[in-house]
PDB file of N, CA and C in Angstrom:
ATOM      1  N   UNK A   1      77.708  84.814-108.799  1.00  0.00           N
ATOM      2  CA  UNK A   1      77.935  83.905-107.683  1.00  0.00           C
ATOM      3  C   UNK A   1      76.612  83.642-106.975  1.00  0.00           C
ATOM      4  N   UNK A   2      76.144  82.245-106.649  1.00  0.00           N
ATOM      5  CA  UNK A   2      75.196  81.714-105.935  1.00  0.00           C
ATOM      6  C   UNK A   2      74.883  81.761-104.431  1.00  0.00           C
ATOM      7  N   UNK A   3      74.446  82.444-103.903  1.00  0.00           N
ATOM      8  CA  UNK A   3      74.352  82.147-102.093  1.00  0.00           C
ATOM      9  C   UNK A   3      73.807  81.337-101.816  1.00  0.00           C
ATOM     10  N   UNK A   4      74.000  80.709-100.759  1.00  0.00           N
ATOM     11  CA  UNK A   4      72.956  79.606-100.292  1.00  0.00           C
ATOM     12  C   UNK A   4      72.003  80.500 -99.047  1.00  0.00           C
ATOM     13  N   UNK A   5      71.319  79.760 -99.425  1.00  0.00           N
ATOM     14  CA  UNK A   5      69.714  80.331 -98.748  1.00  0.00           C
ATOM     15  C   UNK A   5      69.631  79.172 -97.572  1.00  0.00           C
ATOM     16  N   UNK A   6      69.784  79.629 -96.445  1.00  0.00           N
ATOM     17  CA  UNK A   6      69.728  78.579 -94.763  1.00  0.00           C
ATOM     18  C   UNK A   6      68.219  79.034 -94.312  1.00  0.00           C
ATOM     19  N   UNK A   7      67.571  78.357 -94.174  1.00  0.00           N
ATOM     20  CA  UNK A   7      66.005  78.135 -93.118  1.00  0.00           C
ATOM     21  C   UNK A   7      66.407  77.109 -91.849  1.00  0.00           C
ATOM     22  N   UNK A   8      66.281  77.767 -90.788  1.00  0.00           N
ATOM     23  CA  UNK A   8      66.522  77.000 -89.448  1.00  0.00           C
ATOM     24  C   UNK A   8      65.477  76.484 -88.903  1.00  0.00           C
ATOM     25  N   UNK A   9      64.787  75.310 -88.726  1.00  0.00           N
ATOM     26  CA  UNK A   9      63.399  75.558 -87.982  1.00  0.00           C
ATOM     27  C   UNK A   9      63.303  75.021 -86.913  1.00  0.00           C
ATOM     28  N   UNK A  10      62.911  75.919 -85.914  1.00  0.00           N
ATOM     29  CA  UNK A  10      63.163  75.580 -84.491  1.00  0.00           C
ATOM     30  C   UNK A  10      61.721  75.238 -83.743  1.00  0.00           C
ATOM     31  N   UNK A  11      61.990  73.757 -83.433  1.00  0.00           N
ATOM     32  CA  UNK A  11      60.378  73.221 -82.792  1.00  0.00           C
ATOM     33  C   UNK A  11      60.381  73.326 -81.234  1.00  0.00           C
ATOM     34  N   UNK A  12      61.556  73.027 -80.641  1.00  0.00           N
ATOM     35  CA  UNK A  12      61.615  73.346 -79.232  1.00  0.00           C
ATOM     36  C   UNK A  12      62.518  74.608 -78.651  1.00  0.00           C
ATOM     37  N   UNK A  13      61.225  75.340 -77.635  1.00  0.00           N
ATOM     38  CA  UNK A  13      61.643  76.078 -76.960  1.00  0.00           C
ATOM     39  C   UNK A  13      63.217  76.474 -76.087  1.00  0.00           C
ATOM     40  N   UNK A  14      63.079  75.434 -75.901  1.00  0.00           N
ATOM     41  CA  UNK A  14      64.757  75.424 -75.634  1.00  0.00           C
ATOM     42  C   UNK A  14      66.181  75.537 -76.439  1.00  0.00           C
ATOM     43  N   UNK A  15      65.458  75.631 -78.109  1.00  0.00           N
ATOM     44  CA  UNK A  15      66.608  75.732 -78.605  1.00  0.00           C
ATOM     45  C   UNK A  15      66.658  77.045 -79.505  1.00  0.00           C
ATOM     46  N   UNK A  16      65.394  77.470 -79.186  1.00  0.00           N
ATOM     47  CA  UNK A  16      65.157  78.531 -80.333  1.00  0.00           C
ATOM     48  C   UNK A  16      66.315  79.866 -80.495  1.00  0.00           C
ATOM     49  N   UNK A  17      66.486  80.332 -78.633  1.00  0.00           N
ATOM     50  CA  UNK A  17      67.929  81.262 -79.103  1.00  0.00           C
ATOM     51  C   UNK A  17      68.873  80.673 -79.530  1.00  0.00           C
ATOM     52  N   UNK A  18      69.396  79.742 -79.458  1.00  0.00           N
ATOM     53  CA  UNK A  18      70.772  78.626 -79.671  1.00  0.00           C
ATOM     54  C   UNK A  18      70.621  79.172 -81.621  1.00  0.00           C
ATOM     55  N   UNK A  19      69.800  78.574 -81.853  1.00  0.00           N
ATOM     56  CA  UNK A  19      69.355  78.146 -83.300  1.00  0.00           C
ATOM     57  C   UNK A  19      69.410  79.843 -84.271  1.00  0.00           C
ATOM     58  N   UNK A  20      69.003  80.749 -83.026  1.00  0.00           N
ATOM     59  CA  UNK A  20      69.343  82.406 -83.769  1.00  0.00           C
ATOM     60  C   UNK A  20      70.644  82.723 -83.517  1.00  0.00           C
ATOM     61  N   UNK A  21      71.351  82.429 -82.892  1.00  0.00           N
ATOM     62  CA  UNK A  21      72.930  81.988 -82.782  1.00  0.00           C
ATOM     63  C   UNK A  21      73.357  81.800 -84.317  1.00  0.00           C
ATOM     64  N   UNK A  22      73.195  80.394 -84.162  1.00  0.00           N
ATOM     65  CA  UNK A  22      73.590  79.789 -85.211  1.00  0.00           C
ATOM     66  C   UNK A  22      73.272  80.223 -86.522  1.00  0.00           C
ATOM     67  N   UNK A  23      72.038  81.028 -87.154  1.00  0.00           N
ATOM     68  CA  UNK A  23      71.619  81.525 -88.047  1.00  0.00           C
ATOM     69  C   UNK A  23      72.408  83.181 -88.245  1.00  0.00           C
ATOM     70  N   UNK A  24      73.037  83.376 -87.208  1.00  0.00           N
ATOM     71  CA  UNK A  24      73.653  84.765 -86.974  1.00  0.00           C
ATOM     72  C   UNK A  24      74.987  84.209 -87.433  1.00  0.00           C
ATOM     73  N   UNK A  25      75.210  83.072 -86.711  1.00  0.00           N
ATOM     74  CA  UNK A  25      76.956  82.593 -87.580  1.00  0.00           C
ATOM     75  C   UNK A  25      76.660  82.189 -88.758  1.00  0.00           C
ATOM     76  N   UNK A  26      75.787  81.375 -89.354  1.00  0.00           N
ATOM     77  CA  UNK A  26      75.513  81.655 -90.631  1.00  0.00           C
ATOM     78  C   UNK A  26      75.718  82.630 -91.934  1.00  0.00           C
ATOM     79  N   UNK A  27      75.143  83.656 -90.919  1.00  0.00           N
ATOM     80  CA  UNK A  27      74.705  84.954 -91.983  1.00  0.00           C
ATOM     81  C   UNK A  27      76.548  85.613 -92.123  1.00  0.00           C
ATOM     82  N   UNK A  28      77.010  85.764 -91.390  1.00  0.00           N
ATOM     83  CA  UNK A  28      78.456  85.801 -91.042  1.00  0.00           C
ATOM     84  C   UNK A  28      79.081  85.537 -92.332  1.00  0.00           C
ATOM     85  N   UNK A  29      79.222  84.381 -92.460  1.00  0.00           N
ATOM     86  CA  UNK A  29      79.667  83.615 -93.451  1.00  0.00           C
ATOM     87  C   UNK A  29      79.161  83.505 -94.926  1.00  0.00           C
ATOM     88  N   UNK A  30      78.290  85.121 -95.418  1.00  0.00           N
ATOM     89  CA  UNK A  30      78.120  84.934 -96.129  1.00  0.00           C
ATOM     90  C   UNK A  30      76.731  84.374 -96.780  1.00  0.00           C
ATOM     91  N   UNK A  31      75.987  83.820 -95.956  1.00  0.00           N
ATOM     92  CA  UNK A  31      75.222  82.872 -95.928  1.00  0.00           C
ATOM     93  C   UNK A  31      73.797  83.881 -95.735  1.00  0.00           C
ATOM     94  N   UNK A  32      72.406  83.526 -96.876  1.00  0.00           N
ATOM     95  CA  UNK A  32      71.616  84.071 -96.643  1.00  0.00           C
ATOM     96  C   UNK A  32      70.678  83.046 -95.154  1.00  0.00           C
ATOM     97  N   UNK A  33      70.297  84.190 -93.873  1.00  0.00           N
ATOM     98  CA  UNK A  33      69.649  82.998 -92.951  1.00  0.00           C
ATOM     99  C   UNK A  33      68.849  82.969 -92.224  1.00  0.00           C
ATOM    100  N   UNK A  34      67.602  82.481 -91.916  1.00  0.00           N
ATOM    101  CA  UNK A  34      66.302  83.027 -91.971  1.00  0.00           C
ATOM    102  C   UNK A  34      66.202  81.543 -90.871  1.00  0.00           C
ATOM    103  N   UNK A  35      64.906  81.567 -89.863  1.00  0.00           N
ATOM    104  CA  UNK A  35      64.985  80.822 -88.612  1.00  0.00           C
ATOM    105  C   UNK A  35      63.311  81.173 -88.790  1.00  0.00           C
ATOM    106  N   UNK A  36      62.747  79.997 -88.031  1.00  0.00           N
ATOM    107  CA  UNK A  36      61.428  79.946 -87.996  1.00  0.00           C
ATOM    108  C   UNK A  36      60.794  79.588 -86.703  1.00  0.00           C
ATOM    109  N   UNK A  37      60.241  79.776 -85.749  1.00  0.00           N
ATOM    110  CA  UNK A  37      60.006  79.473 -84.846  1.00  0.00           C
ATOM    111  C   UNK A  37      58.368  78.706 -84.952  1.00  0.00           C
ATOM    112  N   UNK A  38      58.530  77.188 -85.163  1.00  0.00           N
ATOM    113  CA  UNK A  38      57.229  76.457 -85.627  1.00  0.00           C
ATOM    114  C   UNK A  38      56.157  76.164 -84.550  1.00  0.00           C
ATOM    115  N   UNK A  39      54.676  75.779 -85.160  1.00  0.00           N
ATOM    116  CA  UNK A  39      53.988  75.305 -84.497  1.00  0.00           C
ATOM    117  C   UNK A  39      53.703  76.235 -83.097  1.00  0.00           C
ATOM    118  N   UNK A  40      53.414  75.284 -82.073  1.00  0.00           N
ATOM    119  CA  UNK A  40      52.698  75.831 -80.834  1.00  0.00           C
ATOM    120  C   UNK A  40      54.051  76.293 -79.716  1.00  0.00           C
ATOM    121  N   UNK A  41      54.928  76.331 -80.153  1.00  0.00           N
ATOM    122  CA  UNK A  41      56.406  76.500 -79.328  1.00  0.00           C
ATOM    123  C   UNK A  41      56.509  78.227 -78.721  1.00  0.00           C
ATOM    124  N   UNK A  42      56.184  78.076 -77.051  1.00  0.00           N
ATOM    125  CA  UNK A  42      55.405  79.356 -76.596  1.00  0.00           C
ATOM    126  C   UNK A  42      56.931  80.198 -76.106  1.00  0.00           C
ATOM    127  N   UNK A  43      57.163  81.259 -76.651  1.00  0.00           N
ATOM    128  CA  UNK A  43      58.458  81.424 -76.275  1.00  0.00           C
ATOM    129  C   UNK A  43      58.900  82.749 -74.746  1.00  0.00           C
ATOM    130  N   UNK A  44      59.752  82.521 -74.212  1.00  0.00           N
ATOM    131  CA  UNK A  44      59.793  83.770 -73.199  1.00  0.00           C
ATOM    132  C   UNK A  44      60.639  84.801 -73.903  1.00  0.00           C
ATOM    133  N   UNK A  45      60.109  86.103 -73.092  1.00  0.00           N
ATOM    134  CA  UNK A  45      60.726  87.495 -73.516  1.00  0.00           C
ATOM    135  C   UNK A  45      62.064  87.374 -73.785  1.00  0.00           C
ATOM    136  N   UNK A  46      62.653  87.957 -74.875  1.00  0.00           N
ATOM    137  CA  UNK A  46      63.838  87.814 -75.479  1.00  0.00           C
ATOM    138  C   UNK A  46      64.747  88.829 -74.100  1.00  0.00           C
ATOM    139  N   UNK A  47      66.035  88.187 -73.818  1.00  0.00           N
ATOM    140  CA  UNK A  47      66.924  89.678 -73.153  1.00  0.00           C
ATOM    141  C   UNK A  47      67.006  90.631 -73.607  1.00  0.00           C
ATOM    142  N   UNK A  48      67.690  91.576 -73.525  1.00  0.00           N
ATOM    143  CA  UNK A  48      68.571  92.624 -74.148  1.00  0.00           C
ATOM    144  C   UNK A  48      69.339  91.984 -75.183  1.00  0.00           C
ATOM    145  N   UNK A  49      70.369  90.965 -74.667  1.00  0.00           N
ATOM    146  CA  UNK A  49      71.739  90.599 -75.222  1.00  0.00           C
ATOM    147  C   UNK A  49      70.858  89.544 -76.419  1.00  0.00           C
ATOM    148  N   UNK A  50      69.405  88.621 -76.147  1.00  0.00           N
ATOM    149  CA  UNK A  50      68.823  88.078 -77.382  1.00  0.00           C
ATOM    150  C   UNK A  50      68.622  88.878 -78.511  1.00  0.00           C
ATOM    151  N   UNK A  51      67.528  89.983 -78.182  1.00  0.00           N
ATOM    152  CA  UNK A  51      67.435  90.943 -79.122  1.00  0.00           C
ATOM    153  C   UNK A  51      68.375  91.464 -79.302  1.00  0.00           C
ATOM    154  N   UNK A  52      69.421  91.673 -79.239  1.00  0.00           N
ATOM    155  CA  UNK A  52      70.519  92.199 -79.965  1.00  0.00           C
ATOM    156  C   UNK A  52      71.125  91.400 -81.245  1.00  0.00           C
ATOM    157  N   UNK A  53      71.234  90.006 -80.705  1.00  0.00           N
ATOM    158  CA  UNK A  53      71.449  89.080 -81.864  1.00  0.00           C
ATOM    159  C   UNK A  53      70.437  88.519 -82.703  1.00  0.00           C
ATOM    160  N   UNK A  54      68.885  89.078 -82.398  1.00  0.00           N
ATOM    161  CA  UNK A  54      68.327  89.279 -83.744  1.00  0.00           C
ATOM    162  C   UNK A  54      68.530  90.274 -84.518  1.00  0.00           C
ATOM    163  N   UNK A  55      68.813  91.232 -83.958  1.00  0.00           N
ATOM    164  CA  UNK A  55      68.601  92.499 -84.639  1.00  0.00           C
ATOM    165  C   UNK A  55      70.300  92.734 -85.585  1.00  0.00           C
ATOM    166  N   UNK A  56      71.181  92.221 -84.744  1.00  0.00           N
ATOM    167  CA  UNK A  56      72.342  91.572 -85.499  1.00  0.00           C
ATOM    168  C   UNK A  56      71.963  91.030 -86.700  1.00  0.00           C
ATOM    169  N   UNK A  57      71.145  89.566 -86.797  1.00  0.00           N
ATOM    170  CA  UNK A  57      70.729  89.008 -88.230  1.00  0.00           C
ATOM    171  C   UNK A  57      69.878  89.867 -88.736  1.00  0.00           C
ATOM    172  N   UNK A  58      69.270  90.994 -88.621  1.00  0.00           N
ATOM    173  CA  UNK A  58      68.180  91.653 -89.305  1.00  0.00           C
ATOM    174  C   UNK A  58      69.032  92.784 -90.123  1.00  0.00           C
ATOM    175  N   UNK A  59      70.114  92.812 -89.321  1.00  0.00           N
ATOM    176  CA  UNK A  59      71.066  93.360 -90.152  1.00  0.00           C
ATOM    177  C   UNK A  59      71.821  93.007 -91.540  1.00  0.00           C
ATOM    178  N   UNK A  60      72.482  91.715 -91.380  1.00  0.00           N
ATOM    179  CA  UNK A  60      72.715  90.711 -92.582  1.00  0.00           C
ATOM    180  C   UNK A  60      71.883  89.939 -93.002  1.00  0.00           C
ATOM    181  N   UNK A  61      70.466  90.371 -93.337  1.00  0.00           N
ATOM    182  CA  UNK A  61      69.502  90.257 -94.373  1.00  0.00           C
ATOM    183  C   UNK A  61      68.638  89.269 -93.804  1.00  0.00           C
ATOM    184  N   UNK A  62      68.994  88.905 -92.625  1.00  0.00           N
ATOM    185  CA  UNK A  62      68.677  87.430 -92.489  1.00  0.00           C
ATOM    186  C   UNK A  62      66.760  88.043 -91.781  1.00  0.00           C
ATOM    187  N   UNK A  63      66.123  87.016 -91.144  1.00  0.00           N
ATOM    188  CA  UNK A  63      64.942  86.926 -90.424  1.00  0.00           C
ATOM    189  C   UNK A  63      64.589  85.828 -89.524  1.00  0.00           C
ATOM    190  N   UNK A  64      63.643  85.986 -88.371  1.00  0.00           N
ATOM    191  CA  UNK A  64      63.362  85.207 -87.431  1.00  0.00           C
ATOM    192  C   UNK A  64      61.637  85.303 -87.674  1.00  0.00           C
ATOM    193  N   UNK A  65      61.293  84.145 -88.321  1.00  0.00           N
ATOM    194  CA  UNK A  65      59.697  84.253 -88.771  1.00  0.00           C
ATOM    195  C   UNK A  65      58.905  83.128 -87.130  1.00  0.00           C
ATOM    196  N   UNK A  66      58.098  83.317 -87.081  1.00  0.00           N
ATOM    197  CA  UNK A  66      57.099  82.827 -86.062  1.00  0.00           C
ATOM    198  C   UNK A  66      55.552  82.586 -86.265  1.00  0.00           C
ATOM    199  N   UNK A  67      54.981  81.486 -86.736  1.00  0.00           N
ATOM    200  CA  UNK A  67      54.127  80.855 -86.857  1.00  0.00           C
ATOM    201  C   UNK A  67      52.861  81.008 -85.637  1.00  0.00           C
ATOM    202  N   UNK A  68      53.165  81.390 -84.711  1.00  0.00           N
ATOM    203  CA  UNK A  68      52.085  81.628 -83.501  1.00  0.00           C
ATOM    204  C   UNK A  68      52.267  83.130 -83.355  1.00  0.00           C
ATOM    205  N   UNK A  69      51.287  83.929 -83.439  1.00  0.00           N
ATOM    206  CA  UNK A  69      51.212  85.288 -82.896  1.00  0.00           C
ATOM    207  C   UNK A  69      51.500  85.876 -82.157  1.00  0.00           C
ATOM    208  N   UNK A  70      51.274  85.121 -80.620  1.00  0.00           N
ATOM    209  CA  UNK A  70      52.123  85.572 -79.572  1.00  0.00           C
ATOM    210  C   UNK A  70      53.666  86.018 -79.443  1.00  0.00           C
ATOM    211  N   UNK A  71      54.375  84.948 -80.045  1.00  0.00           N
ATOM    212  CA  UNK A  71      55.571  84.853 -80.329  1.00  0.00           C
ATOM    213  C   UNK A  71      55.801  86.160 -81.213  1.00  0.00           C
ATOM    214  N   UNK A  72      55.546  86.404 -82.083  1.00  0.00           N
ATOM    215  CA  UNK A  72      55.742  87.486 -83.035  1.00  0.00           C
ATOM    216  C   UNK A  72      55.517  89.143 -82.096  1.00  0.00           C
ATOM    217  N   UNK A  73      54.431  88.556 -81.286  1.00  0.00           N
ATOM    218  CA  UNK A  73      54.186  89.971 -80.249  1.00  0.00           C
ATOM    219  C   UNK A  73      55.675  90.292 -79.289  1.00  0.00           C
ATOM    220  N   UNK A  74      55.330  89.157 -78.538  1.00  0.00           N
ATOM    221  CA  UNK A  74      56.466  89.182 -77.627  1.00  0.00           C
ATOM    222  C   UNK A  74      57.591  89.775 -78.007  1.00  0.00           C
ATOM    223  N   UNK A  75      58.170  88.940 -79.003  1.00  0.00           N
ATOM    224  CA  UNK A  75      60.096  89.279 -79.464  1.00  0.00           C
ATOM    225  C   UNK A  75      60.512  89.929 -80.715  1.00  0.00           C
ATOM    226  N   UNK A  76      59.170  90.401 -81.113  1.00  0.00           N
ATOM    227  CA  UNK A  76      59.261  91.063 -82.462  1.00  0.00           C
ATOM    228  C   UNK A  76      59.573  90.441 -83.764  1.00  0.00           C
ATOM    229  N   UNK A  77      58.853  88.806 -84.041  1.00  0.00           N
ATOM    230  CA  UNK A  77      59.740  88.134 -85.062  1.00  0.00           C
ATOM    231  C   UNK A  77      58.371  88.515 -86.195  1.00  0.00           C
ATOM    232  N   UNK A  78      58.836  88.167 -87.051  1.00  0.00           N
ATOM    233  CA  UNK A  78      57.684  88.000 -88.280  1.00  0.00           C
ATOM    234  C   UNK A  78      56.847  87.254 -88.378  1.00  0.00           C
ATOM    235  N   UNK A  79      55.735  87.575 -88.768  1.00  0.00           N
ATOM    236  CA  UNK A  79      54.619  86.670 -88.685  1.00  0.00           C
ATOM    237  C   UNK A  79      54.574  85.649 -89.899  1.00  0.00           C
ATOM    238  N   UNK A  80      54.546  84.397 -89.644  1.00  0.00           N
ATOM    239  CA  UNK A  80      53.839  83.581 -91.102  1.00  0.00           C
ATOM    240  C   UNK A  80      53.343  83.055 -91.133  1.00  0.00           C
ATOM    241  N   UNK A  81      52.184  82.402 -92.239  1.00  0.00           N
ATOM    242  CA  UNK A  81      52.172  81.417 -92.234  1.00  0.00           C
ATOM    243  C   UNK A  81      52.386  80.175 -92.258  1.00  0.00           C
ATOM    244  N   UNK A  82      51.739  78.873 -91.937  1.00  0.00           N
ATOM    245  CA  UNK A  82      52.539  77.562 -92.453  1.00  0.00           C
ATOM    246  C   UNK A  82      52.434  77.773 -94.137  1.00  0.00           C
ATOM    247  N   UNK A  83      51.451  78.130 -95.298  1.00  0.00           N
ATOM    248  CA  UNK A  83      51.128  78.319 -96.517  1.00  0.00           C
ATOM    249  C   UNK A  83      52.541  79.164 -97.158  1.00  0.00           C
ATOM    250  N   UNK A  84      52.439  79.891 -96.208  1.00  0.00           N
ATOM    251  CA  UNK A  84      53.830  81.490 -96.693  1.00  0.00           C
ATOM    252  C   UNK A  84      55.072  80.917 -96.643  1.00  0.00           C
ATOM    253  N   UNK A  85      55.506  79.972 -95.494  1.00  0.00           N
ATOM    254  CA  UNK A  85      56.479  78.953 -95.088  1.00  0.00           C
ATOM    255  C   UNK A  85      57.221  78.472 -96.308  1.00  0.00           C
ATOM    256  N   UNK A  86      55.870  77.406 -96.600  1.00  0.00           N
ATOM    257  CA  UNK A  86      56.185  76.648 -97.299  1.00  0.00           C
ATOM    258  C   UNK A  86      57.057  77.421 -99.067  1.00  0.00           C
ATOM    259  N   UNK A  87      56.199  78.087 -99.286  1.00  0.00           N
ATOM    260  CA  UNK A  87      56.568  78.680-100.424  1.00  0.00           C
ATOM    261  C   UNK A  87      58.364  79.356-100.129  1.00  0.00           C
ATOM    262  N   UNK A  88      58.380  80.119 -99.037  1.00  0.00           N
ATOM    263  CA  UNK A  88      59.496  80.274 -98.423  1.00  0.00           C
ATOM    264  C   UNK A  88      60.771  79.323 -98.804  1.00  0.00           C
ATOM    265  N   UNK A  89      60.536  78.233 -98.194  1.00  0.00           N
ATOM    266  CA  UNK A  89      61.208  77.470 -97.934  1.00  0.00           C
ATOM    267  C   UNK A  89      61.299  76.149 -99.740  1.00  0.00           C
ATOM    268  N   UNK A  90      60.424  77.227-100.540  1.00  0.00           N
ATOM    269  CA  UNK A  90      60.941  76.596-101.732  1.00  0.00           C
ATOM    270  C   UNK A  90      62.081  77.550-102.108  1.00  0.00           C
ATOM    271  N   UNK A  91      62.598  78.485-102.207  1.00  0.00           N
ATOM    272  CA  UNK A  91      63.783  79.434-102.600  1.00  0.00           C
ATOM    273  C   UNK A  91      64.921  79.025-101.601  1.00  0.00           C
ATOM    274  N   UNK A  92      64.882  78.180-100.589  1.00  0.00           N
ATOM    275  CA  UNK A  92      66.057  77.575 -99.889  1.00  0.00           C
ATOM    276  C   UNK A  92      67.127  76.825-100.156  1.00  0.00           C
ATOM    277  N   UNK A  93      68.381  76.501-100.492  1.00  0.00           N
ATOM    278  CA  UNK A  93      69.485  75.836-100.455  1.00  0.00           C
ATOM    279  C   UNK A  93      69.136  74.685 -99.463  1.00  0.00           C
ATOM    280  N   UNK A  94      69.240  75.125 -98.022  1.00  0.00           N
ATOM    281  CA  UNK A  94      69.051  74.022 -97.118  1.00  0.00           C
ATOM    282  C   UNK A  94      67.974  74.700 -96.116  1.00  0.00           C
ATOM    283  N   UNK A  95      67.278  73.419 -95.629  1.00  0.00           N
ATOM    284  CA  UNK A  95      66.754  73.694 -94.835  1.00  0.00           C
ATOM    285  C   UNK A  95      66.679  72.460 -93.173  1.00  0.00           C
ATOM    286  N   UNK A  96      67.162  72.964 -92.576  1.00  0.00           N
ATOM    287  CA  UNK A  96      67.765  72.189 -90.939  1.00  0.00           C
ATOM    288  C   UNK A  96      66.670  72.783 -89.992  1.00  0.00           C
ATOM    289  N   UNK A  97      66.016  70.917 -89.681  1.00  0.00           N
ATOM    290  CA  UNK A  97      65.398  71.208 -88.550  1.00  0.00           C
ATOM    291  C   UNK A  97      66.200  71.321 -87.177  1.00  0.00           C
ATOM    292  N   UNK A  98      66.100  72.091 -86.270  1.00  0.00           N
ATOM    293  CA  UNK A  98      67.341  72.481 -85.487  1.00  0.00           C
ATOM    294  C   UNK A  98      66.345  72.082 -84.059  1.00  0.00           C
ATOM    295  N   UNK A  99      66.822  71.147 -83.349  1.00  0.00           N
ATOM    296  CA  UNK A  99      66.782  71.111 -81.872  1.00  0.00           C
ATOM    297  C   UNK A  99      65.556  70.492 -81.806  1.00  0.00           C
ATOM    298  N   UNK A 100      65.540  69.040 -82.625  1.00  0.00           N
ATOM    299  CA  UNK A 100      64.253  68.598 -82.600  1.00  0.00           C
ATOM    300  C   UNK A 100      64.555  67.544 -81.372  1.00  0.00           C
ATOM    301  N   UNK A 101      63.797  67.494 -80.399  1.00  0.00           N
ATOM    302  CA  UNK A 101      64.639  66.469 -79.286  1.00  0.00           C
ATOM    303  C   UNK A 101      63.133  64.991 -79.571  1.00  0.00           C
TER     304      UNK A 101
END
């Protein structure tokens, strides 16, 4: 049996927990689901109740990757590159840009 492979990529700040939400109902369902936090998108300290629902998807295999360093400091996501990304995001089923306003 085939899984589908979900990449979320989240360009605005405002949607980025929404979008680990959604990658958490994802993973739920079965669904391999991995979220990217792109570009220069500067993010604030995760809650308690945020980090919980990463650490929820870190549980069902999934990941929250982050392209700016800071970001990766702050909330504990993974570091990548745009180069690493890309390759990434060739083993994907789908990939949804999420909360592009």
């Amino acid at each position: 049996m085939e899984y589908n492979k979900v990449c979320l990529m989240y360009r605005n700040k405002e949607c980025v927990v929404d979008g680990i939400r959604s990658a958490l109902g994802l993973a739920v369902e079965n669904m391999y689901a991995y979220g990217c936090v792109m570009d220069e998108v500067e993010m604030d300290k995760f809650t308690e109740l945020q980090a919980e629902s990463l650490e929820m998807l870190r549980d069902m295999e999934g990941e929250v990757f982050a392209t700016k360093a800071a970001n990766c400091e702050i909330n504990d996501l993974e570091p990548i590159t745009i180069e690493e990304l890309g390759e990434k995001l060739r083993d994907m089923t789908h990939i949804i840009p999420y909360g592009i306003i």
